[in-house]
N, C-alpha and C. Protein backbone atom coordinates (compact mmCIF):
# COMPACT_ATOMS: atom_id res chain seq x y z
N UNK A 1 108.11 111.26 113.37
CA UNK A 1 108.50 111.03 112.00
C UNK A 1 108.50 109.54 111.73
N UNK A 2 107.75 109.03 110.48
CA UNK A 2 107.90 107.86 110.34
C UNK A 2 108.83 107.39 109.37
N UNK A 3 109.38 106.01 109.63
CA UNK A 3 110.49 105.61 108.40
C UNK A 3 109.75 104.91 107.76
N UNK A 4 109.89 104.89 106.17
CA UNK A 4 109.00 103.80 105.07
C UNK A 4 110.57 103.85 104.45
N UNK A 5 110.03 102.32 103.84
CA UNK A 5 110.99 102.08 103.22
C UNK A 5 111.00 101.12 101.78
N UNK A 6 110.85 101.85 100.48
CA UNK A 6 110.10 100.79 99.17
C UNK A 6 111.07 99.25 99.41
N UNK A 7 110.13 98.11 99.32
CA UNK A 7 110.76 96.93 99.38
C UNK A 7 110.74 96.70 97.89
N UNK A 8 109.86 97.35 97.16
CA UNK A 8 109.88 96.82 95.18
C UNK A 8 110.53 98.11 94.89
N UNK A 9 111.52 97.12 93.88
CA UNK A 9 112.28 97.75 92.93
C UNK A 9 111.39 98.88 92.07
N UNK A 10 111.89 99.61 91.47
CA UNK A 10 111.74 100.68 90.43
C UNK A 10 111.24 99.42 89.47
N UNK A 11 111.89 98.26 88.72
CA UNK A 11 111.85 97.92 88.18
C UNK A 11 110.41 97.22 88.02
N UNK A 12 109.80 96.41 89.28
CA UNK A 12 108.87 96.04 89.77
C UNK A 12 107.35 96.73 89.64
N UNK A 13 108.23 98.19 89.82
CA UNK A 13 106.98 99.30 90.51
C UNK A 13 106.50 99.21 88.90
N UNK A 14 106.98 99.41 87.71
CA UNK A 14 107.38 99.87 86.46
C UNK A 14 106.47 98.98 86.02
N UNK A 15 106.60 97.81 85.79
CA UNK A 15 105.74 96.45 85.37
C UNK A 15 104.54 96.07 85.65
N UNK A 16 104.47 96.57 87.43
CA UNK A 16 102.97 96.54 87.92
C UNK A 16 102.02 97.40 87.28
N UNK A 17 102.39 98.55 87.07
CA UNK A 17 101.74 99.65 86.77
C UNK A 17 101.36 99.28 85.19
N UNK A 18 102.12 99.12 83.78
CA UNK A 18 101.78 98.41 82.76
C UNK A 18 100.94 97.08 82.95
N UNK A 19 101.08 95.94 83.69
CA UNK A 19 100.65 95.12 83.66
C UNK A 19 98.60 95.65 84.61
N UNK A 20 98.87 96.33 85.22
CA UNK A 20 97.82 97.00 85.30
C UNK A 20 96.62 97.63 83.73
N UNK A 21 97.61 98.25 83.08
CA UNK A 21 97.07 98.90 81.81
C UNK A 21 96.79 97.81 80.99
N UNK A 22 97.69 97.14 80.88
CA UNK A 22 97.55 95.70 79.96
C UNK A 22 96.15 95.20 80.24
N UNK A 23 96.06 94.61 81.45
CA UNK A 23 95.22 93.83 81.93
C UNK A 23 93.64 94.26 82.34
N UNK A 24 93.66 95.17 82.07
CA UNK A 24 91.98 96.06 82.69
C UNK A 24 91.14 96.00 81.84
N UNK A 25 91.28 95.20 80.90
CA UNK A 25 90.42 95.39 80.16
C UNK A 25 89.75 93.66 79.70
N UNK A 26 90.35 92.87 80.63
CA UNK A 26 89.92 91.39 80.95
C UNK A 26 89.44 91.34 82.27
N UNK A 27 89.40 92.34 82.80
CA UNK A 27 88.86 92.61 83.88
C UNK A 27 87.59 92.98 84.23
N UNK A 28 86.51 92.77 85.33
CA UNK A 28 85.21 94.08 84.97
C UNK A 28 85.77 95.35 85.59
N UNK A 29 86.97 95.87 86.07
CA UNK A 29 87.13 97.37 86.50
C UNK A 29 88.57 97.19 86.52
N UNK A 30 88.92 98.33 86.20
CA UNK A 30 90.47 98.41 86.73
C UNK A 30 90.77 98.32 87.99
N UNK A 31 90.02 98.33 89.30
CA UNK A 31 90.26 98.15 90.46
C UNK A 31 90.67 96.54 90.76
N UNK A 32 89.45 95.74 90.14
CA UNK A 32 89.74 94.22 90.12
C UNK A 32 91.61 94.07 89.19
N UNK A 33 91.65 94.35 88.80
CA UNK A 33 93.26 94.11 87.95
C UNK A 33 93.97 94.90 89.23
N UNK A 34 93.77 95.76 89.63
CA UNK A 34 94.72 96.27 90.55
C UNK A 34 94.73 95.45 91.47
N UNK A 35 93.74 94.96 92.28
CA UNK A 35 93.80 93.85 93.59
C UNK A 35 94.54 92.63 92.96
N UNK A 36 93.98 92.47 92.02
CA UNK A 36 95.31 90.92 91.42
C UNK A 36 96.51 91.17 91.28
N UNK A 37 97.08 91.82 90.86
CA UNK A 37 98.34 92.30 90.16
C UNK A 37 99.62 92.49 91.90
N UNK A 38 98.65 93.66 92.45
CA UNK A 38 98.82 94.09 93.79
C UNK A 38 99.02 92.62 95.11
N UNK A 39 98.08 91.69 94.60
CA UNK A 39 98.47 90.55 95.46
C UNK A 39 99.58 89.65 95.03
N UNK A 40 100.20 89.83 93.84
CA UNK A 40 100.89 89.07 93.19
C UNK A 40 102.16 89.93 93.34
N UNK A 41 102.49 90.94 93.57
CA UNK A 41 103.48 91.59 93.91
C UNK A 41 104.00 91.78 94.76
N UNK A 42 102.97 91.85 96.27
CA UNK A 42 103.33 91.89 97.40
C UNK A 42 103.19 93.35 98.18
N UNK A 43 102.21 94.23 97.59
CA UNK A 43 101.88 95.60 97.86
C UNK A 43 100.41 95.97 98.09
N UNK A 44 99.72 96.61 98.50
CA UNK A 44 98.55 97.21 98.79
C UNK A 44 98.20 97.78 98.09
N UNK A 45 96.68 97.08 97.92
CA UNK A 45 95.87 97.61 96.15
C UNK A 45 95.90 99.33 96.40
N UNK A 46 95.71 99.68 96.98
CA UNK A 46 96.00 100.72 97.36
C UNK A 46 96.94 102.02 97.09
N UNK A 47 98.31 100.95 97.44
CA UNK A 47 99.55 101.63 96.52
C UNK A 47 99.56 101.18 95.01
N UNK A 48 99.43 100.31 94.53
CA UNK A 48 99.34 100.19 93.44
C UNK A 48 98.17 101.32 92.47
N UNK A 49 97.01 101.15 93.14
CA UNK A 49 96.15 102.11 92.52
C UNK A 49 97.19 103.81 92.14
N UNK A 50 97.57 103.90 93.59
CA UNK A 50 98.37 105.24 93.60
C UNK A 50 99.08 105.53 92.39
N UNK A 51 100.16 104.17 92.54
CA UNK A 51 101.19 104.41 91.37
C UNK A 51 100.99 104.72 90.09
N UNK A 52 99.52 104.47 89.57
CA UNK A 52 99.11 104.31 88.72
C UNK A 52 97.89 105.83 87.98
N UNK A 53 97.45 106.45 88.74
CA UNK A 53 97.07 107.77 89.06
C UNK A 53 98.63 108.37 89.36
N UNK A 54 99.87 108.44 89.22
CA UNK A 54 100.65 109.01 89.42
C UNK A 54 101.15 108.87 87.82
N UNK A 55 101.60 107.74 87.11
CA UNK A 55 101.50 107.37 85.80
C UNK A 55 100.54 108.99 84.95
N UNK A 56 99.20 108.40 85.23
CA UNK A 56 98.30 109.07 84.50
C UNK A 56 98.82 110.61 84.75
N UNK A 57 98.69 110.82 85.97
CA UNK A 57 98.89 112.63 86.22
C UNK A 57 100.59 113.01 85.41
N UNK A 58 101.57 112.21 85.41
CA UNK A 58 102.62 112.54 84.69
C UNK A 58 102.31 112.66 83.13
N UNK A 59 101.50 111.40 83.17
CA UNK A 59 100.74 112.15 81.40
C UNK A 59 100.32 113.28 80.62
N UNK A 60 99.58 113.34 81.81
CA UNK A 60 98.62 114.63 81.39
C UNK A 60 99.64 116.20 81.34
N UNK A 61 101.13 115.77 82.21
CA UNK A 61 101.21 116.92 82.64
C UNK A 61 102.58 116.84 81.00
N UNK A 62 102.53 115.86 80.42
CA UNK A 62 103.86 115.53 79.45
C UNK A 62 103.05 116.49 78.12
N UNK A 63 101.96 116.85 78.38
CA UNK A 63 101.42 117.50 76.92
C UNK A 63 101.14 116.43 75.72
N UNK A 64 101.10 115.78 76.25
CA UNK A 64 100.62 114.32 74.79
C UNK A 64 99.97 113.97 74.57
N UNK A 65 98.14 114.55 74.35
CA UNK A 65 97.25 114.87 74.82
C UNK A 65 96.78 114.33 73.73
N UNK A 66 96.92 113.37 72.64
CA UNK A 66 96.83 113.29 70.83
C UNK A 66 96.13 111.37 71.53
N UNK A 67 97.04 110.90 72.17
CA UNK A 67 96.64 109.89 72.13
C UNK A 67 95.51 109.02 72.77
N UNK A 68 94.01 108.34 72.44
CA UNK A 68 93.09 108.19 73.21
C UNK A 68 93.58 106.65 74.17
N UNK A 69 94.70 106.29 74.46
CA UNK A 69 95.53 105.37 75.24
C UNK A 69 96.30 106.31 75.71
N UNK A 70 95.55 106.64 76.67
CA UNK A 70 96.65 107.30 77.82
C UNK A 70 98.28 107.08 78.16
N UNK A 71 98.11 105.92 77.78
CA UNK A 71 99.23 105.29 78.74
C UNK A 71 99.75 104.17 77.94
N UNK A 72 100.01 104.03 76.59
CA UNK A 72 100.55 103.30 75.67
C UNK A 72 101.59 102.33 76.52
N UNK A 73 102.22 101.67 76.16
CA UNK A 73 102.98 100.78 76.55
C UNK A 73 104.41 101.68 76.31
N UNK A 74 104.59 102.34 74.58
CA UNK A 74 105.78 102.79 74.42
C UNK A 74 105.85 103.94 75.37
N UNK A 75 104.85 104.88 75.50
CA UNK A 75 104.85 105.70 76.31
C UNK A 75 105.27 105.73 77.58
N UNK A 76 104.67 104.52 78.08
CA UNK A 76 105.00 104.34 79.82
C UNK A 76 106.41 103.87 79.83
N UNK A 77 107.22 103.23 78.70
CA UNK A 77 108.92 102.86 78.59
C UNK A 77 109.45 104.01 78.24
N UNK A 78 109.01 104.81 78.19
CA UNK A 78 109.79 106.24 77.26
C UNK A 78 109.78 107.29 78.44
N UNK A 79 108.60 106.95 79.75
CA UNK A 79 108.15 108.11 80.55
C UNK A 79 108.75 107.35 81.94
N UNK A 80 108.53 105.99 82.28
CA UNK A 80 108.51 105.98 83.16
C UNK A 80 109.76 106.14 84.55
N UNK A 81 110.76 105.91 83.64
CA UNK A 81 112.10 106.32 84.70
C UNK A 81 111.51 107.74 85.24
N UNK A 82 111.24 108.85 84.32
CA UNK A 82 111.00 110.17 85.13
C UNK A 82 109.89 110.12 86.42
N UNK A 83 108.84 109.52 85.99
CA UNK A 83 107.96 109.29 86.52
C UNK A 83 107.89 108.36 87.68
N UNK A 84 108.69 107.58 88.19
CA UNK A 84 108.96 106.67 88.99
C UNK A 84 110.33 106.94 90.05
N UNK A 85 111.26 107.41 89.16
CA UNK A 85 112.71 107.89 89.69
C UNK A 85 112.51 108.56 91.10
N UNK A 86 111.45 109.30 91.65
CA UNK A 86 111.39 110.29 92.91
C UNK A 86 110.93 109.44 94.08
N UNK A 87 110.32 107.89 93.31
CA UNK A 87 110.17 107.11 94.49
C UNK A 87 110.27 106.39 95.32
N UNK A 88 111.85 106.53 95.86
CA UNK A 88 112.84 105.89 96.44
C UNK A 88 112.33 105.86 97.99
């Protein structure tokens, strides 16, 4: 059994993931915004990508299906405690 243990806050996790959405589009891919963001935080583009496909899949599963911004800004402040809360 292995122990992990999140060193970023909820609060952290929360910001990366927006500042991700924010930013992808000064980017040429959302992967490039994820490796920046991800080095600036102190996490693995990797997990960050995750968190962020975890975002989206809570979307899809919220029925809010109206908006062509997935992932609005108000949306991700309105969603993301639920969406983040299990990842202690």
């Amino acid at each position: 059994m292995s122990k992990t243990t999140n060193k970023l806050s909820l609060e952290v996790r929360e910001r990366a993931v927006r500042l991700v959405l924010e930013t992808e589009g000064q980017h040429t891919s959302r992967w490039q915004a994820v490796m920046l963001i991800a080095a600036q935080i102190g996490c693995t583009p990797q997990t960050l990508n995750d968190w962020v496909k975890k975002a989206y899949i809570t979307y899809l599963h919220s029925g809010n299906m109206s908006s062509p911004n997935w992932c609005s800004l108000t949306w991700c402040r309105r969603h993301s405690q639920r969406t983040f809360s299990g990842w202690s």
